[in-house]
C-alpha atoms as a PDB file:
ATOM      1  CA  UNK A   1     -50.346   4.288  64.620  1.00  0.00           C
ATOM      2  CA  UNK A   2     -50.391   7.732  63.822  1.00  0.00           C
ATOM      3  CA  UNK A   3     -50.402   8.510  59.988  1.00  0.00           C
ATOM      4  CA  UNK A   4     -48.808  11.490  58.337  1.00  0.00           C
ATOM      5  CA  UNK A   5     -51.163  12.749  55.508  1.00  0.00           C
ATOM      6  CA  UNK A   6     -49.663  14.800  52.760  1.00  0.00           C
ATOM      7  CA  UNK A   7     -53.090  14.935  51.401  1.00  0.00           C
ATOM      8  CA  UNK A   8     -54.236  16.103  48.315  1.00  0.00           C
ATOM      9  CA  UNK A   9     -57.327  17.750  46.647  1.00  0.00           C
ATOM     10  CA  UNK A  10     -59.529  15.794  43.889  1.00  0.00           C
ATOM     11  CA  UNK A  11     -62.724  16.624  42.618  1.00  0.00           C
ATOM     12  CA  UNK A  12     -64.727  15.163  39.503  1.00  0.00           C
ATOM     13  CA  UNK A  13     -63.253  17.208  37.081  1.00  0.00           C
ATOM     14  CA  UNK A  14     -61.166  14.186  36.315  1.00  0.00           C
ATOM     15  CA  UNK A  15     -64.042  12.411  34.648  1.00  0.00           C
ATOM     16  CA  UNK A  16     -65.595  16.005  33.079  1.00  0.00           C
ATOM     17  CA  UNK A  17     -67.860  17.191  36.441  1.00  0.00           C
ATOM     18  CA  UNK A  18     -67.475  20.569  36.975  1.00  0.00           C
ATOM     19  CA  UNK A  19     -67.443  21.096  41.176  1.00  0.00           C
ATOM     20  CA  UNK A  20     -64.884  22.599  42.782  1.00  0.00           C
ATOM     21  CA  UNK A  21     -62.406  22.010  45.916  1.00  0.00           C
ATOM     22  CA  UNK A  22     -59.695  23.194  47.666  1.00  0.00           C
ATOM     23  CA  UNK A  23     -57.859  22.042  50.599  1.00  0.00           C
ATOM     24  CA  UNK A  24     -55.779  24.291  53.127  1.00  0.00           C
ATOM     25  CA  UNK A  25     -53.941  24.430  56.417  1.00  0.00           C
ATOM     26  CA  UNK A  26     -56.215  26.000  59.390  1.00  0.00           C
ATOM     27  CA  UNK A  27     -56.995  26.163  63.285  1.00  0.00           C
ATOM     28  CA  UNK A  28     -59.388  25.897  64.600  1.00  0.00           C
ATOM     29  CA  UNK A  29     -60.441  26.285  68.085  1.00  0.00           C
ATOM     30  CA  UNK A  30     -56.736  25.848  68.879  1.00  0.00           C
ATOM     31  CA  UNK A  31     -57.128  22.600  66.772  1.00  0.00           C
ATOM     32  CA  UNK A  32     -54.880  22.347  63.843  1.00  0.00           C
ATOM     33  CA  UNK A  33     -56.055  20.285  60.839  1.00  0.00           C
ATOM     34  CA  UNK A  34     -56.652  19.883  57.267  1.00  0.00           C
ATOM     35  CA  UNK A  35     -59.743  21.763  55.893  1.00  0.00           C
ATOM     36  CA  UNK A  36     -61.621  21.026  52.274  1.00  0.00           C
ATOM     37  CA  UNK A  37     -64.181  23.020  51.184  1.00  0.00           C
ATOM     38  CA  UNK A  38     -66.056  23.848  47.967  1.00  0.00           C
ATOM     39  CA  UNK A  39     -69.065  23.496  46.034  1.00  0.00           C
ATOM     40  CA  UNK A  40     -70.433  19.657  44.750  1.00  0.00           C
ATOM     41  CA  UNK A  41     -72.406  19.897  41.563  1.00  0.00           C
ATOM     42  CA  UNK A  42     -74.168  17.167  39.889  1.00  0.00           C
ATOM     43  CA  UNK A  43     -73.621  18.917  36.482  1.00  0.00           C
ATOM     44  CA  UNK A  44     -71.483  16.989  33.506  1.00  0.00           C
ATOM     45  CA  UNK A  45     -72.247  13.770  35.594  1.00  0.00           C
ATOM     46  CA  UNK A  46     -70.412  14.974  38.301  1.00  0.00           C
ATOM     47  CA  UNK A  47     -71.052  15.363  42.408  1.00  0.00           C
ATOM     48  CA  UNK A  48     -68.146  15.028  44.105  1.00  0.00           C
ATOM     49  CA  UNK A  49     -64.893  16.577  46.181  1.00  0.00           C
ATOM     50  CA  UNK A  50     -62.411  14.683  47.993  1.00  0.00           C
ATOM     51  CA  UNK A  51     -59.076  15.464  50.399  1.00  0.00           C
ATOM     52  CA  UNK A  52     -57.189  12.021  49.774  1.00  0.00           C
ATOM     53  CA  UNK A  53     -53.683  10.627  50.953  1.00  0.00           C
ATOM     54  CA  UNK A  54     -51.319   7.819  49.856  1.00  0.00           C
ATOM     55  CA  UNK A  55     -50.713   6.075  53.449  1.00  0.00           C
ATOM     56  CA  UNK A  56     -47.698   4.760  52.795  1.00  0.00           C
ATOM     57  CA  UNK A  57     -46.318   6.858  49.771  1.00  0.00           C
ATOM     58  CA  UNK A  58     -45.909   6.661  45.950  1.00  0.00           C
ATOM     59  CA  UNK A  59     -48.768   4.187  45.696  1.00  0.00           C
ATOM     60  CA  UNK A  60     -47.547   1.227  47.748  1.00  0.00           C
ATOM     61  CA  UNK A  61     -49.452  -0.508  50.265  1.00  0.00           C
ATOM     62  CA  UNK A  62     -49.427  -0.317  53.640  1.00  0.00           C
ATOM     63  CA  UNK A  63     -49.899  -3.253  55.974  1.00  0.00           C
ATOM     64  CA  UNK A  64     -52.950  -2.607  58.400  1.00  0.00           C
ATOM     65  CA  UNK A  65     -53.979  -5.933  59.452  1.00  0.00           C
ATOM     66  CA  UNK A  66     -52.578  -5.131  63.008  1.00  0.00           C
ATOM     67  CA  UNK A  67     -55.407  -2.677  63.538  1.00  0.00           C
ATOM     68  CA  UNK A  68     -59.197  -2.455  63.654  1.00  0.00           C
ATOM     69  CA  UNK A  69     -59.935   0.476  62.055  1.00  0.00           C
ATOM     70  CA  UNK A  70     -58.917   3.790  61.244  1.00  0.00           C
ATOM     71  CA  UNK A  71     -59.862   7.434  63.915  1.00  0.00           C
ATOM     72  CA  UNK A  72     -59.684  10.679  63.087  1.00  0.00           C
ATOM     73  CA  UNK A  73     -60.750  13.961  65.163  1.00  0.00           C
ATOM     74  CA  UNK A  74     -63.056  15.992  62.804  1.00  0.00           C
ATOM     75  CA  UNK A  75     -65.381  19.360  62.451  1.00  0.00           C
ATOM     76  CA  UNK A  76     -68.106  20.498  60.045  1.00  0.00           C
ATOM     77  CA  UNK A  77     -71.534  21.508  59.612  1.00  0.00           C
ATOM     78  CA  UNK A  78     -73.813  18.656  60.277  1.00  0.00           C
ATOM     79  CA  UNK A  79     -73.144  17.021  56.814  1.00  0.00           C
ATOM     80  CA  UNK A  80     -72.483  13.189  55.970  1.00  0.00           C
ATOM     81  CA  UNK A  81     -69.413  12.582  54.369  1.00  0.00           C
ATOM     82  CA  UNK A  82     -67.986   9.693  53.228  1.00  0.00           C
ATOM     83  CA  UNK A  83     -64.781   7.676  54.119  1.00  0.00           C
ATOM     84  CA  UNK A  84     -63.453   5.537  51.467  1.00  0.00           C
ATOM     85  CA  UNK A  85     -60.392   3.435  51.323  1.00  0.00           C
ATOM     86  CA  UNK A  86     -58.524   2.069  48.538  1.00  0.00           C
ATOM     87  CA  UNK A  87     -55.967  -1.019  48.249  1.00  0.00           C
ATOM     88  CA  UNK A  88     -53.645  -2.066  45.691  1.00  0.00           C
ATOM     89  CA  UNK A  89     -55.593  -4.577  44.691  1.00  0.00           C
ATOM     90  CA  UNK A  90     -58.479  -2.134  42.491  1.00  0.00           C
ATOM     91  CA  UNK A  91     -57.695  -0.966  39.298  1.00  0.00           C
ATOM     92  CA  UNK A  92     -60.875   1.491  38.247  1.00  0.00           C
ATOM     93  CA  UNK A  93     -60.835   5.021  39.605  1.00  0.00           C
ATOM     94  CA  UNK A  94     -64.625   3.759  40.823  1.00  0.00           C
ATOM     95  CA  UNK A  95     -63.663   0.833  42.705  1.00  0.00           C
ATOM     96  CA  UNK A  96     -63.374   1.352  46.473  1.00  0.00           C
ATOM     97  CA  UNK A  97     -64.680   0.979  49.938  1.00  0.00           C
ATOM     98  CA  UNK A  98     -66.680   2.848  52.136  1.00  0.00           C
ATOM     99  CA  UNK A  99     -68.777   4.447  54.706  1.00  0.00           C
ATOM    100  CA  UNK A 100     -70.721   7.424  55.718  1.00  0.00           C
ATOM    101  CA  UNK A 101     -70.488   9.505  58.978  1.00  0.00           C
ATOM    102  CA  UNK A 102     -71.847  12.806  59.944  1.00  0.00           C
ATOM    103  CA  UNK A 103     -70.062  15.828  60.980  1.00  0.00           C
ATOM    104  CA  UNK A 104     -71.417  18.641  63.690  1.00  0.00           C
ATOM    105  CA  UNK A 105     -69.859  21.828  64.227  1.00  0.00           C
ATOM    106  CA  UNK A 106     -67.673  20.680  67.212  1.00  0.00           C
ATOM    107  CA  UNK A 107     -64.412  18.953  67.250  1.00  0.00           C
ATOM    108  CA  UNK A 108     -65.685  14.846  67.317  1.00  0.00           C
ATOM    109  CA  UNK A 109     -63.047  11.753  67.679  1.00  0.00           C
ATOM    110  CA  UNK A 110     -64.435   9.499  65.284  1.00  0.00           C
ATOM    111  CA  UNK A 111     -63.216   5.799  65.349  1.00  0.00           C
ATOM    112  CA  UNK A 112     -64.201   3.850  61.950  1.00  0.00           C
ATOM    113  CA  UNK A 113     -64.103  -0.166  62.657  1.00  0.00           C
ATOM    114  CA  UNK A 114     -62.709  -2.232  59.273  1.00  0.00           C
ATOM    115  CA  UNK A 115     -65.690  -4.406  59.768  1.00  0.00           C
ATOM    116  CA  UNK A 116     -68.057  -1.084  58.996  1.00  0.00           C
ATOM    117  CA  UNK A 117     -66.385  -0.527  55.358  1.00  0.00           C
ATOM    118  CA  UNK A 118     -67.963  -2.138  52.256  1.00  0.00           C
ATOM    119  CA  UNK A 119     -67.237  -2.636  48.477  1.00  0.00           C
ATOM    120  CA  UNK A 120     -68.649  -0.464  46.212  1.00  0.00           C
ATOM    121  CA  UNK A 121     -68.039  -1.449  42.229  1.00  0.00           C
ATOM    122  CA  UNK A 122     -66.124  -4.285  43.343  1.00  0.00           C
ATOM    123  CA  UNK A 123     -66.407  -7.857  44.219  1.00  0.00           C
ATOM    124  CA  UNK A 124     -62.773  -7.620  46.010  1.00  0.00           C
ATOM    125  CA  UNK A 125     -63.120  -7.993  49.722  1.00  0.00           C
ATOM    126  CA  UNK A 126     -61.208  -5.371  51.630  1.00  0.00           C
ATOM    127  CA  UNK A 127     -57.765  -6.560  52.539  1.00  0.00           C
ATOM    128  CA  UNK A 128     -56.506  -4.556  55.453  1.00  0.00           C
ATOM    129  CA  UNK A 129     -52.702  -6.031  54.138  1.00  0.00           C
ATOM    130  CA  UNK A 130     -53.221  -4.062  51.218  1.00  0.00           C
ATOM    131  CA  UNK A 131     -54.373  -0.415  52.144  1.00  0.00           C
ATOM    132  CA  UNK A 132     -52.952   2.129  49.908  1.00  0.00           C
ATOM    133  CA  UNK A 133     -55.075   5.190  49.892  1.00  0.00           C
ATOM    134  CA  UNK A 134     -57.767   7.450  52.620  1.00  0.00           C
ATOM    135  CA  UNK A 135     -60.460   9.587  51.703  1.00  0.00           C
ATOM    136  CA  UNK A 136     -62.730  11.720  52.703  1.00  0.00           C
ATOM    137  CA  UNK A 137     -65.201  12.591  49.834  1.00  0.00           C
ATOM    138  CA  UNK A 138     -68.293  14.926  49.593  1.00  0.00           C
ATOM    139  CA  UNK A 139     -70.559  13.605  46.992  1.00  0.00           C
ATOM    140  CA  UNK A 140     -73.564  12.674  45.601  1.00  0.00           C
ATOM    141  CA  UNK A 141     -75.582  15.733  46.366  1.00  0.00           C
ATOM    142  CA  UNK A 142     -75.287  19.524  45.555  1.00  0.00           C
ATOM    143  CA  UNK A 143     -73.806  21.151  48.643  1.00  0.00           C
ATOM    144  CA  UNK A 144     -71.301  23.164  50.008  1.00  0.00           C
ATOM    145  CA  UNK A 145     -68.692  21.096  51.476  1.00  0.00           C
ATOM    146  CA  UNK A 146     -66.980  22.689  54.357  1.00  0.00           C
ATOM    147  CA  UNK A 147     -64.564  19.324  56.444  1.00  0.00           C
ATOM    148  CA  UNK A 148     -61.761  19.618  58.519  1.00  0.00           C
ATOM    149  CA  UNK A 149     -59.691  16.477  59.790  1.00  0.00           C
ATOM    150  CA  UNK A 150     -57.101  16.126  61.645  1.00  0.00           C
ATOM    151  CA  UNK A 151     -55.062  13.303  64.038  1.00  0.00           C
ATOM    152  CA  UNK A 152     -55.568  10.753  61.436  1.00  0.00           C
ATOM    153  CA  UNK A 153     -54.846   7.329  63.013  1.00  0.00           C
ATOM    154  CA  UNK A 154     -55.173   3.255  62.880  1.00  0.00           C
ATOM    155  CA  UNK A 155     -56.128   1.835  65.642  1.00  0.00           C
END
């Protein structure tokens, strides 16, 4: 199923870190796609940027259990990244799930299996019935995040 993003830039400035992010339209190598770059500083408690979507729209959820996972082609600069998924069923901004994957400076087709995603901050166990929100987040480390995605997709 091939999702739409409309996504949006978010970095820790919501909770007083001080990196910053931006998100834009690009090609490249005839590829067009989503890029987010910027700068993750660990300042102010901070360390992260993120290029997030609602999957479904205005918050609601988005029934995935017909699926294993979620794919997506993407580009960068040998940096890990991480994928994190929300559901209606967290409440704290710091509640999610997630993985890691690495990027390489060549357009990859990355699948990511449901089984490979884990709670963080939460004893909830993902609920593919209940997906609600996709990101892709650099954090954790001071870096320079440079990310494009593109072809976003369950599978």
């Amino acid at each position: 199923m091939e999702l739409t993003p409309d996504w949006e830039c978010v970095t820790d400035t919501v909770m007083g870190g001080v990196s910053t992010g931006r998100i834009e339209t690009v090609v490249i190598d005839g590829r067009s796609a989503t890029r987010l770059t910027g700068k993750v500083s660990l300042e102010n408690n901070g360390g992260f940027v993120q290029m997030a979507f609602d999957v479904a729209g205005h918050g609601a959820a988005l029934d995935a259990t017909a699926f294993s996972g979620i794919a997506f082609e993407v580009y960068g600069r040998n940096k890990a990244y991480d994928l994190r998924l929300r559901t209606d069923q967290l409440e704290k901004p710091w509640h999610s799930y997630r993985t890691d994957f690495m990027t390489k400076p060549e357009w990859q087709s990355l699948r990511i299996p449901f089984a490979d995603i884990t709670p963080h901050r939460t004893d909830i166990p993902f609920d593919p019935s209940r997906l609600r929100r996709i990101g892709i987040l650099a954090i954790g480390r001071e870096f320079e995040a440079d990310i494009a995605v593109r072809a976003v997709r369950l599978y």
